[in-house]
N, C-alpha and C. Protein backbone atom coordinates (compact mmCIF):
# COMPACT_ATOMS: atom_id res chain seq x y z
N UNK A 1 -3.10 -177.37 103.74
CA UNK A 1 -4.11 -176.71 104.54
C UNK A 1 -5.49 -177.06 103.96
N UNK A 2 -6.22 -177.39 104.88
CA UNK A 2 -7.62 -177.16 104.30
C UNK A 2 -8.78 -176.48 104.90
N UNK A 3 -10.48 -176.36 104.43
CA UNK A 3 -11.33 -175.82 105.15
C UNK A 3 -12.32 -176.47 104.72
N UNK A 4 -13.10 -176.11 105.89
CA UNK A 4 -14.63 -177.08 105.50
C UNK A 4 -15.63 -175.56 105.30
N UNK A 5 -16.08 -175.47 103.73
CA UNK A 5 -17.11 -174.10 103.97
C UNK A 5 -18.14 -175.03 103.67
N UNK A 6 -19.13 -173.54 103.40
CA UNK A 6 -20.79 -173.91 103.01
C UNK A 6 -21.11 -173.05 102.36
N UNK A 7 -21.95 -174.37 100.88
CA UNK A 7 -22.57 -173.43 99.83
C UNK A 7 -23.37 -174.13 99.54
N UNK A 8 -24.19 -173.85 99.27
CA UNK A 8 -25.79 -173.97 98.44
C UNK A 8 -26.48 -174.96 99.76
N UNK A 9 -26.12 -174.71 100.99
CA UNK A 9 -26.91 -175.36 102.09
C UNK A 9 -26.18 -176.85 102.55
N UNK A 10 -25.00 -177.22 101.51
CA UNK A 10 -24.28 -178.28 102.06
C UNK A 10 -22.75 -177.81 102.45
N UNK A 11 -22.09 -178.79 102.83
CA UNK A 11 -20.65 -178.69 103.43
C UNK A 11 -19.84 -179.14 102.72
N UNK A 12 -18.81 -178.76 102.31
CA UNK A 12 -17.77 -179.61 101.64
C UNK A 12 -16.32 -179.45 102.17
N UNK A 13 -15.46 -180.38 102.33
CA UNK A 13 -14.29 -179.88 102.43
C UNK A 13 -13.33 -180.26 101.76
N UNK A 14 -12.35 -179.44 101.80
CA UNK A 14 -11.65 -178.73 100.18
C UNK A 14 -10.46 -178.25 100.67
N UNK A 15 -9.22 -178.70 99.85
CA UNK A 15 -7.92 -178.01 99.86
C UNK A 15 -7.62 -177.79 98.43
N UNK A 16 -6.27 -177.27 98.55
CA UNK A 16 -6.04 -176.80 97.40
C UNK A 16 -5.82 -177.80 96.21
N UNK A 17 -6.30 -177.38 94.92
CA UNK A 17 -6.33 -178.67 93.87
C UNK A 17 -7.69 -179.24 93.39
N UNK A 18 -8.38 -179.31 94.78
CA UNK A 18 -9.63 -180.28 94.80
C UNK A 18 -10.49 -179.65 93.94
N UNK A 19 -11.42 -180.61 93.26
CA UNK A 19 -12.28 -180.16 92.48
C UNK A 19 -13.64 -180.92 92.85
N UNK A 20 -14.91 -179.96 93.31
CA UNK A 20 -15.63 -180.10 93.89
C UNK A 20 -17.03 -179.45 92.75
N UNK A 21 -17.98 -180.11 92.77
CA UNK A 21 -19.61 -179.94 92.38
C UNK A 21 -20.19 -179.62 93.58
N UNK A 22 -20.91 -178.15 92.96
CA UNK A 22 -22.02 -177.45 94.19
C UNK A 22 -23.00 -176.92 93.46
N UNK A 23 -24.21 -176.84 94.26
CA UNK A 23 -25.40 -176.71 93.76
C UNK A 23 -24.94 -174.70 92.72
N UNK A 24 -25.84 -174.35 91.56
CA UNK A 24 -25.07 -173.36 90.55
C UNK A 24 -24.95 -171.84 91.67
N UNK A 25 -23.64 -171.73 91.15
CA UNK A 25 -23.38 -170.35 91.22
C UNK A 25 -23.30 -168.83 90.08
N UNK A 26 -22.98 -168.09 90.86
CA UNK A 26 -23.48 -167.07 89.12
C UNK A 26 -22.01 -166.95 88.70
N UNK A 27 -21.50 -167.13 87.51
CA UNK A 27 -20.23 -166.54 86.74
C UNK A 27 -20.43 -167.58 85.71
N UNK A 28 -19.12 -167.62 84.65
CA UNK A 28 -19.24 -168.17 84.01
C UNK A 28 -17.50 -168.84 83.71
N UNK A 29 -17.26 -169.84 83.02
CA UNK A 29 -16.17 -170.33 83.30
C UNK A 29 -14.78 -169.81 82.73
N UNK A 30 -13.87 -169.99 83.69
CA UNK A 30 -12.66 -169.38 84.16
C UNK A 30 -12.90 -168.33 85.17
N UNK A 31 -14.20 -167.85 85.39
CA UNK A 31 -14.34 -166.87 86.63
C UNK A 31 -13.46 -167.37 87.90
N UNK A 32 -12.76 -166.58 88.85
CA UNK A 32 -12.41 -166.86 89.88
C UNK A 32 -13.84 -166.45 91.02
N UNK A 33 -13.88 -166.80 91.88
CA UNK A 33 -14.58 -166.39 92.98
C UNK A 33 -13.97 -167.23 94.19
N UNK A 34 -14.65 -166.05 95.68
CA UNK A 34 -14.16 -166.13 96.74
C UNK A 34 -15.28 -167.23 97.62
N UNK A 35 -14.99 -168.37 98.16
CA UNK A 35 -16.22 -168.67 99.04
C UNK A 35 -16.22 -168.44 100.83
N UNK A 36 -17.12 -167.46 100.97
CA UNK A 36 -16.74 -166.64 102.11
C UNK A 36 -17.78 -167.46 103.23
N UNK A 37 -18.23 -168.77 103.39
CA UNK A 37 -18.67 -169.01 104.56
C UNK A 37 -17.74 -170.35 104.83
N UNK A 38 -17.01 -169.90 105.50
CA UNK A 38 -16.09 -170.98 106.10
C UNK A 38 -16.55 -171.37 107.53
N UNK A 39 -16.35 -172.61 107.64
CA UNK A 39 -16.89 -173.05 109.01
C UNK A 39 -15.79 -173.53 109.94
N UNK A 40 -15.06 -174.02 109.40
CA UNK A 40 -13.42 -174.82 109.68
C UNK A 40 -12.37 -174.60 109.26
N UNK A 41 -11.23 -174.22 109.53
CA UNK A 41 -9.98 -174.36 108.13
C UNK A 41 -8.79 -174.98 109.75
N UNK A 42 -7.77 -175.77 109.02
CA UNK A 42 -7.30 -176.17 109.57
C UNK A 42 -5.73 -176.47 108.96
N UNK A 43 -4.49 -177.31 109.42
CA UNK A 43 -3.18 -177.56 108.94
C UNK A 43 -2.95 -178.76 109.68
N UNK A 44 -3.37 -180.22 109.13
CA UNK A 44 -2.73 -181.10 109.56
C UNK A 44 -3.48 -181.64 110.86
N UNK A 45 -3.39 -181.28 111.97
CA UNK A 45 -4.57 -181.94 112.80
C UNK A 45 -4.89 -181.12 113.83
N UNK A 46 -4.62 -179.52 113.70
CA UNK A 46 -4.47 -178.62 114.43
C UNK A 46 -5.72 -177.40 113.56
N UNK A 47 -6.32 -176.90 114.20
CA UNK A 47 -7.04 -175.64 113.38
C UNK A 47 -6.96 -174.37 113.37
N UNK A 48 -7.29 -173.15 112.72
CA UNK A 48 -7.02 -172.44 112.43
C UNK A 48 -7.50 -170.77 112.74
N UNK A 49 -7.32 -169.85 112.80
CA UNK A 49 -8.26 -168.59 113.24
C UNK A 49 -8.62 -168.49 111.58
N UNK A 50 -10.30 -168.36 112.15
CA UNK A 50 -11.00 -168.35 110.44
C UNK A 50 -10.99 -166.86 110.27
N UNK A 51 -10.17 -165.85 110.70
CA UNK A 51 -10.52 -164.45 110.43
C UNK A 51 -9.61 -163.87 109.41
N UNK A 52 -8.42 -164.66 108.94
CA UNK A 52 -7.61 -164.19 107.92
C UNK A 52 -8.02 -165.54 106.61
N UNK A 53 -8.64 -166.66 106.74
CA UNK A 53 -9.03 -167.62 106.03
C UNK A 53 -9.72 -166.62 104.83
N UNK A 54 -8.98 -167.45 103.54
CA UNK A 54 -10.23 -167.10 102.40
C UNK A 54 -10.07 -168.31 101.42
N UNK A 55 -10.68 -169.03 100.85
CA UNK A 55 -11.10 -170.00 99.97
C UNK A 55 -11.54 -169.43 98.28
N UNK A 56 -10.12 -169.56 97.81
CA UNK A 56 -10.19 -169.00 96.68
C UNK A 56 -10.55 -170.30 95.27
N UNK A 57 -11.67 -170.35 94.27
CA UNK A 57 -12.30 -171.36 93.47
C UNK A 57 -11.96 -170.69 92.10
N UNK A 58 -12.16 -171.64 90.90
CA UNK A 58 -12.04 -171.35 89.98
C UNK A 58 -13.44 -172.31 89.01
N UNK A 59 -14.14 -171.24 88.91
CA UNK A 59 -15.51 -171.77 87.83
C UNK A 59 -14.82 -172.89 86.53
N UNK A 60 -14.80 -174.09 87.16
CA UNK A 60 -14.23 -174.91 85.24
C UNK A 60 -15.83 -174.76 84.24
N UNK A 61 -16.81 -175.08 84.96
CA UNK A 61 -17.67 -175.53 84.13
C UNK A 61 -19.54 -175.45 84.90
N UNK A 62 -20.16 -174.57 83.85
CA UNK A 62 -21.44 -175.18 84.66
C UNK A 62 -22.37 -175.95 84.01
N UNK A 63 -22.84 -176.89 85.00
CA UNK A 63 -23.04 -178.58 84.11
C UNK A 63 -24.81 -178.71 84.83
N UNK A 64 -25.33 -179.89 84.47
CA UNK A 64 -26.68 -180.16 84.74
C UNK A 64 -25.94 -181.97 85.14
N UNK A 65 -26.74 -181.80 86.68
CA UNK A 65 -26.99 -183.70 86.79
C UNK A 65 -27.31 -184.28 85.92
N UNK A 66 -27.06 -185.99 86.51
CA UNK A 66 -28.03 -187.14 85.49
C UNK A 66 -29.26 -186.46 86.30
N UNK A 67 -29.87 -187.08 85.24
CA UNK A 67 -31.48 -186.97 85.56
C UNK A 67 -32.04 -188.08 86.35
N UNK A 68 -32.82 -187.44 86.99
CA UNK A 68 -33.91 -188.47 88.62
C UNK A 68 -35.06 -188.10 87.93
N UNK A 69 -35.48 -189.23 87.61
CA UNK A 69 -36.61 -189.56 86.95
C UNK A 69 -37.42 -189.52 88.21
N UNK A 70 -38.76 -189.04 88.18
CA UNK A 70 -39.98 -189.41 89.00
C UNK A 70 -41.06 -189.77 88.40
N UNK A 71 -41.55 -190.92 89.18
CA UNK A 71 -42.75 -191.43 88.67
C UNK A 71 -43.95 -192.04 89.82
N UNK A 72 -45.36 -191.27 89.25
CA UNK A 72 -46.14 -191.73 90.24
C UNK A 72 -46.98 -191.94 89.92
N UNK A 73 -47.53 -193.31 90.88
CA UNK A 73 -48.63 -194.32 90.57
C UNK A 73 -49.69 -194.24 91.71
N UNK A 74 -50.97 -194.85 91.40
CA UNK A 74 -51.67 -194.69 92.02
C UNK A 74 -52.54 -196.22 90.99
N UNK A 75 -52.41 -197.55 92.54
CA UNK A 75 -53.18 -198.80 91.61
C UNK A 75 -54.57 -198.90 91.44
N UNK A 76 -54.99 -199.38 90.88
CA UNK A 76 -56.60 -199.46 90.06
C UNK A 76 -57.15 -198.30 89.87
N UNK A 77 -56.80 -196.87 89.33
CA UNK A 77 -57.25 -195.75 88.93
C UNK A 77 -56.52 -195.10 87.91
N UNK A 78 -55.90 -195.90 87.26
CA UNK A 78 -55.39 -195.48 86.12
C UNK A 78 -54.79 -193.87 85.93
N UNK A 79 -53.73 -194.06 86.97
CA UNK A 79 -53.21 -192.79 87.10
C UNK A 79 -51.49 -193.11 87.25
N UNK A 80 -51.30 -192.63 86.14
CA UNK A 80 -49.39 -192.63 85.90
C UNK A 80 -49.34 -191.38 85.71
N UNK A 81 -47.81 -190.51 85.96
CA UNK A 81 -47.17 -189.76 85.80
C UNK A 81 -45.48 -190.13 85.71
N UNK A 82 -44.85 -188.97 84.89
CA UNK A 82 -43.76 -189.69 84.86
C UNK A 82 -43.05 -188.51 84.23
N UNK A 83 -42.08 -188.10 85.19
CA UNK A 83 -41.33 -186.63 84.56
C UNK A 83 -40.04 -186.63 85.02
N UNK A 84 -39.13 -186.02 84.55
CA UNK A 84 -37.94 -186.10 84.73
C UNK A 84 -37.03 -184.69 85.12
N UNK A 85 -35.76 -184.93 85.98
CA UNK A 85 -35.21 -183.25 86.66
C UNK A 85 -33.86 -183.48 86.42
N UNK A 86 -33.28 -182.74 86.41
CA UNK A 86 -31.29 -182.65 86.20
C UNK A 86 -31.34 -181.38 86.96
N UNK A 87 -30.57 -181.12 88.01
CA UNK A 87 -30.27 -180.17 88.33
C UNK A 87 -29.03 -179.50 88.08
N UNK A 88 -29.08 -178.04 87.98
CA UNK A 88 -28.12 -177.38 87.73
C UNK A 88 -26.82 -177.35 88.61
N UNK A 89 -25.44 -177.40 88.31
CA UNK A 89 -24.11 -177.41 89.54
C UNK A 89 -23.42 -176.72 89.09
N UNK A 90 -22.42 -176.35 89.40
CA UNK A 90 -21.53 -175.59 89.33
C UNK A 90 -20.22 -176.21 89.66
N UNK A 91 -19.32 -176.61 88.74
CA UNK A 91 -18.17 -177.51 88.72
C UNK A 91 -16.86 -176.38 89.53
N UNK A 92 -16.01 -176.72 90.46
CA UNK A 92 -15.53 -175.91 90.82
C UNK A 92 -13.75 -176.49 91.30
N UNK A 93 -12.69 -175.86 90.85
CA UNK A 93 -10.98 -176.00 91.14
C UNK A 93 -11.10 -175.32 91.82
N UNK A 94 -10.03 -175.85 93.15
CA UNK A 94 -10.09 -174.80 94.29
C UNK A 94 -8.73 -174.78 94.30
N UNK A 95 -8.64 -173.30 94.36
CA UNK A 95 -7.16 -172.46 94.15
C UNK A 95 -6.55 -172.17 94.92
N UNK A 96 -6.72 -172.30 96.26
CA UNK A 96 -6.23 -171.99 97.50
C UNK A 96 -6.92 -171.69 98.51
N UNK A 97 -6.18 -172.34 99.78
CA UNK A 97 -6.86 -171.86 101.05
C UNK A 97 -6.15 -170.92 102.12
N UNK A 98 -6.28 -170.10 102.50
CA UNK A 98 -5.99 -169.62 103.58
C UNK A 98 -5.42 -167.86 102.76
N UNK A 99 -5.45 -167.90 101.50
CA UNK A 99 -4.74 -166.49 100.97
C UNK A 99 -6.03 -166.34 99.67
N UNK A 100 -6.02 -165.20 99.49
CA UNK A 100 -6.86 -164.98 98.03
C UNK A 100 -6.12 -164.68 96.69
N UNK A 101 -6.30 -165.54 96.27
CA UNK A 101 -5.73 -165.73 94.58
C UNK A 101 -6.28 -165.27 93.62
N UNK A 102 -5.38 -164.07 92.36
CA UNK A 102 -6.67 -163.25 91.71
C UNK A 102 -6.25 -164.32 90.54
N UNK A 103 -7.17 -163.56 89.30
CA UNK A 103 -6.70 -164.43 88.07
C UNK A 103 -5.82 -163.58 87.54
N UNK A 104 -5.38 -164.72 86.29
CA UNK A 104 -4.31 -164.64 85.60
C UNK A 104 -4.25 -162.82 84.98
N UNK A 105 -3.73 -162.03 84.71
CA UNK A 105 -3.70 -160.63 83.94
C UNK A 105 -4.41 -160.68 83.06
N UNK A 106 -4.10 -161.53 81.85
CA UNK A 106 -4.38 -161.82 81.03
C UNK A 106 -5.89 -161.81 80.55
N UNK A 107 -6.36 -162.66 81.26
CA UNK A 107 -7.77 -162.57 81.81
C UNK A 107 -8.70 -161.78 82.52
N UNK A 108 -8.04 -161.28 83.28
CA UNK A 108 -8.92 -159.64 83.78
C UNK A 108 -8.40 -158.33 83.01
N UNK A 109 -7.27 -158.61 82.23
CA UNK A 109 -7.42 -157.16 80.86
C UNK A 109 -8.86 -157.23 79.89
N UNK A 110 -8.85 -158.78 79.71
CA UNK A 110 -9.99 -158.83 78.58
C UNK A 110 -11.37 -158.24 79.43
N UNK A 111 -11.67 -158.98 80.01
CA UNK A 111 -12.74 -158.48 80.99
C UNK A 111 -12.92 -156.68 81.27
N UNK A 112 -11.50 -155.94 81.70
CA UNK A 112 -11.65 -154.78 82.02
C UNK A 112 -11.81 -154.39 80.36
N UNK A 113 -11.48 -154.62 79.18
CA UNK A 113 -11.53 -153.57 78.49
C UNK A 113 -13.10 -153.97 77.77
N UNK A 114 -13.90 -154.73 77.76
CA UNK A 114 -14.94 -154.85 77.47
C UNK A 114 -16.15 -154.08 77.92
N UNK A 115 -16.10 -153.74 79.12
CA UNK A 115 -17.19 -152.98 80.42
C UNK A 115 -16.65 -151.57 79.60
N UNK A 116 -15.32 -151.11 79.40
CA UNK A 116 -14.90 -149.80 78.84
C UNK A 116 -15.61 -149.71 77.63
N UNK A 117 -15.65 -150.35 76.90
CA UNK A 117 -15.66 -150.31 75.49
C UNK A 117 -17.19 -149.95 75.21
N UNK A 118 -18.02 -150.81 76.18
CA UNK A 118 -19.23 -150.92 76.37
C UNK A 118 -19.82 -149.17 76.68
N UNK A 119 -19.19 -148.98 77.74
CA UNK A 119 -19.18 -147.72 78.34
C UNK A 119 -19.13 -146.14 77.47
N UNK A 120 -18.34 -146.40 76.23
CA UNK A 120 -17.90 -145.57 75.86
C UNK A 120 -18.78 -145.25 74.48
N UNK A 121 -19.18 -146.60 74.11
CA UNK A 121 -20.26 -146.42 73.13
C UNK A 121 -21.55 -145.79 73.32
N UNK A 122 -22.13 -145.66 74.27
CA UNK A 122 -23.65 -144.92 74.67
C UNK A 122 -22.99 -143.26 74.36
N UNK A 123 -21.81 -142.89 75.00
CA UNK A 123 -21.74 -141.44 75.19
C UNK A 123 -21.64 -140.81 73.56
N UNK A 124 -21.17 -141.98 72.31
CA UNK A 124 -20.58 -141.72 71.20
C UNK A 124 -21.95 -141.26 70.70
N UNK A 125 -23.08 -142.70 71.15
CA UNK A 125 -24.30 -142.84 70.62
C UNK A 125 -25.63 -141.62 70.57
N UNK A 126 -25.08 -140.49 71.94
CA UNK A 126 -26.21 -140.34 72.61
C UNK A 126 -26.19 -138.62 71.87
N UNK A 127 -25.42 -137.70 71.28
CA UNK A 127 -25.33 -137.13 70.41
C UNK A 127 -26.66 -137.16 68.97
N UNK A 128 -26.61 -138.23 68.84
CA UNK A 128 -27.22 -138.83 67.49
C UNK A 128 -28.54 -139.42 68.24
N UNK A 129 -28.74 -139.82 69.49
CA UNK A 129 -29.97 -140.16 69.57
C UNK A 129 -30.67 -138.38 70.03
N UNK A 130 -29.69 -137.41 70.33
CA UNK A 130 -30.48 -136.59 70.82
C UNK A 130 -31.13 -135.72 69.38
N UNK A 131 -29.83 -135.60 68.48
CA UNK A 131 -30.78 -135.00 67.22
C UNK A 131 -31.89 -135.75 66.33
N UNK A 132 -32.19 -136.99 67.05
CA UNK A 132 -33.26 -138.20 66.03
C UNK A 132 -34.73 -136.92 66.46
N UNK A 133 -34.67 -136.93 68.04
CA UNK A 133 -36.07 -136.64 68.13
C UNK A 133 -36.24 -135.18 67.51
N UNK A 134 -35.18 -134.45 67.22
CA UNK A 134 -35.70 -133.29 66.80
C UNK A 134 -36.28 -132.63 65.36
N UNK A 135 -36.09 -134.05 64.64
CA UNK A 135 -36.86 -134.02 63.47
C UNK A 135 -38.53 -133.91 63.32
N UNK A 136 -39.23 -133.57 62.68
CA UNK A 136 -40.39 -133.31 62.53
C UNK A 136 -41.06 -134.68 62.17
N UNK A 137 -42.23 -135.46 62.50
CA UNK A 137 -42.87 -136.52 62.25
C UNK A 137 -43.56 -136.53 60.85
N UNK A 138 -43.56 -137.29 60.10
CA UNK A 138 -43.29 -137.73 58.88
C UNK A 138 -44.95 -137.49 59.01
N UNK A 139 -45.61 -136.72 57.68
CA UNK A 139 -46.74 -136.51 57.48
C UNK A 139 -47.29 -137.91 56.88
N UNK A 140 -48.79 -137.72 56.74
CA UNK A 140 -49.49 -138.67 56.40
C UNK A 140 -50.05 -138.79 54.50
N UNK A 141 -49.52 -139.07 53.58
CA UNK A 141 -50.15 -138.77 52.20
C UNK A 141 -52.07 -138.54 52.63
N UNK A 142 -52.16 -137.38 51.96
CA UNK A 142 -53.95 -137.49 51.73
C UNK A 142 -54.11 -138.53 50.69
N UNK A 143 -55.36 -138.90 50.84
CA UNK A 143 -56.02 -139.86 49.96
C UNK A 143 -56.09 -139.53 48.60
N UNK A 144 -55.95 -140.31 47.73
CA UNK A 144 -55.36 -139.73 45.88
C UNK A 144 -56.91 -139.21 45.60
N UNK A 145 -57.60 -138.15 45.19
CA UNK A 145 -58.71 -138.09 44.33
C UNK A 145 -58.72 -138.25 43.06
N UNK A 146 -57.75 -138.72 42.47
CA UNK A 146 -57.70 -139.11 40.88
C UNK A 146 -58.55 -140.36 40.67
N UNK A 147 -59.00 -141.08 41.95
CA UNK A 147 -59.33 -142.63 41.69
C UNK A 147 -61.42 -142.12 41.28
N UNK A 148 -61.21 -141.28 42.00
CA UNK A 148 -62.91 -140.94 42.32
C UNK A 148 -63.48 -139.86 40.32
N UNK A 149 -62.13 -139.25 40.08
CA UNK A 149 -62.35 -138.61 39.19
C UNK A 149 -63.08 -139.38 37.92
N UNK A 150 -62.18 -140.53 37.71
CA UNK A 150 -63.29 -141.49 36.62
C UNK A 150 -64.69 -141.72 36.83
N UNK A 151 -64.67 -142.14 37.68
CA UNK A 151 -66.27 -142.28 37.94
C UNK A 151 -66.91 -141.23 37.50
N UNK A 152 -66.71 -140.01 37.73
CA UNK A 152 -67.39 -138.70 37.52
C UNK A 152 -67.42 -138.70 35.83
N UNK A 153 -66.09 -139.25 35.18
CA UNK A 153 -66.19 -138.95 34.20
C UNK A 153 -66.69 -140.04 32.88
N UNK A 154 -67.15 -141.28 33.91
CA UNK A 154 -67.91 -142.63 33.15
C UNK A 154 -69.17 -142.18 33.37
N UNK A 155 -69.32 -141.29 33.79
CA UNK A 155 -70.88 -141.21 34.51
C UNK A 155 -71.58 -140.45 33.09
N UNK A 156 -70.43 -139.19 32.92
CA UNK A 156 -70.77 -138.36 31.70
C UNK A 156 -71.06 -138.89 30.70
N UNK A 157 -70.04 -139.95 30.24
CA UNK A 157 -69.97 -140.46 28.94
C UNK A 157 -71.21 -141.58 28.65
N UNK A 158 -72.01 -141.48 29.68
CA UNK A 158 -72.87 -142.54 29.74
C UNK A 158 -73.90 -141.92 29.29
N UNK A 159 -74.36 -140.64 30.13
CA UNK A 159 -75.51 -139.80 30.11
C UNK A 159 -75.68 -139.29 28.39
């Protein structure tokens, strides 16, 4: 089975296996994600109702193009420029078409117990941030008058 969707403003089409570069998406790799603008899906030379279609991907990698150099001239005015771009993609295994594929267990335990863990530390924290403010603000030392006292007492020994 396959489908023709759209992401980042181009078309690609994709069955299961295929591994496809698209302009970046947000996750990071091994993420699964769903790509929900399908335009086509089809079986062989016949097509398909796109209302149960889902296009399930797997993030391998997010990568930067070769670089497209640009350079611009302008003759007898001594004007060069010359800069260079790689754009960002998003490397992508496509996991299936027509059903949604979650990830492995394994991989969404780690994930779920991290957001928990995260979660659970502010409430431990927030005890201890509430008795910080109720301490009194740390006074200021007055200025030593022992420094001024010599003087008073070189002054004597002089007179």
């Amino acid at each position: 089975m396959f489908a023709i969707v759209r992401t980042g403003g181009k078309q690609y089409r994709v069955a299961a296996g295929d591994k496809i570069a698209v302009e970046k998406l947000a996750g990071e790799a091994g993420d699964v994600i769903a790509l929900s603008d399908i335009l086509l899906a089809g079986d062989g030379g016949e097509s398909k109702d796109l209302a149960g279609v889902v296009v399930s991907a797997e993030i391998i990698a997010q990568a930067k193009a070769d670089k497209v150099v640009v350079f611009k001239k302008k003759r007898r005015h001594n004007y060069r420029r010359k800069i260079g771009h790689r754009q960002q993609h998003t490397i992508l295994r496509i996991l299936g078409v027509g059903e949604a594929v979650k990830a492995a267990p394994k991989k969404a335990a780690a994930k779920t117990e991290a957001p928990v863990e995260a979660a659970a530390a502010p409430v431990a924290d927030a005890p201890a941030a509430e008795a910080a403010p109720k301490k009194a603000p740390a006074k200021k030392a007055a200025p030593k008058k022992a420094a001024a006292k010599p003087e008073a007492d070189s002054s004597a020994d002089n007179a």
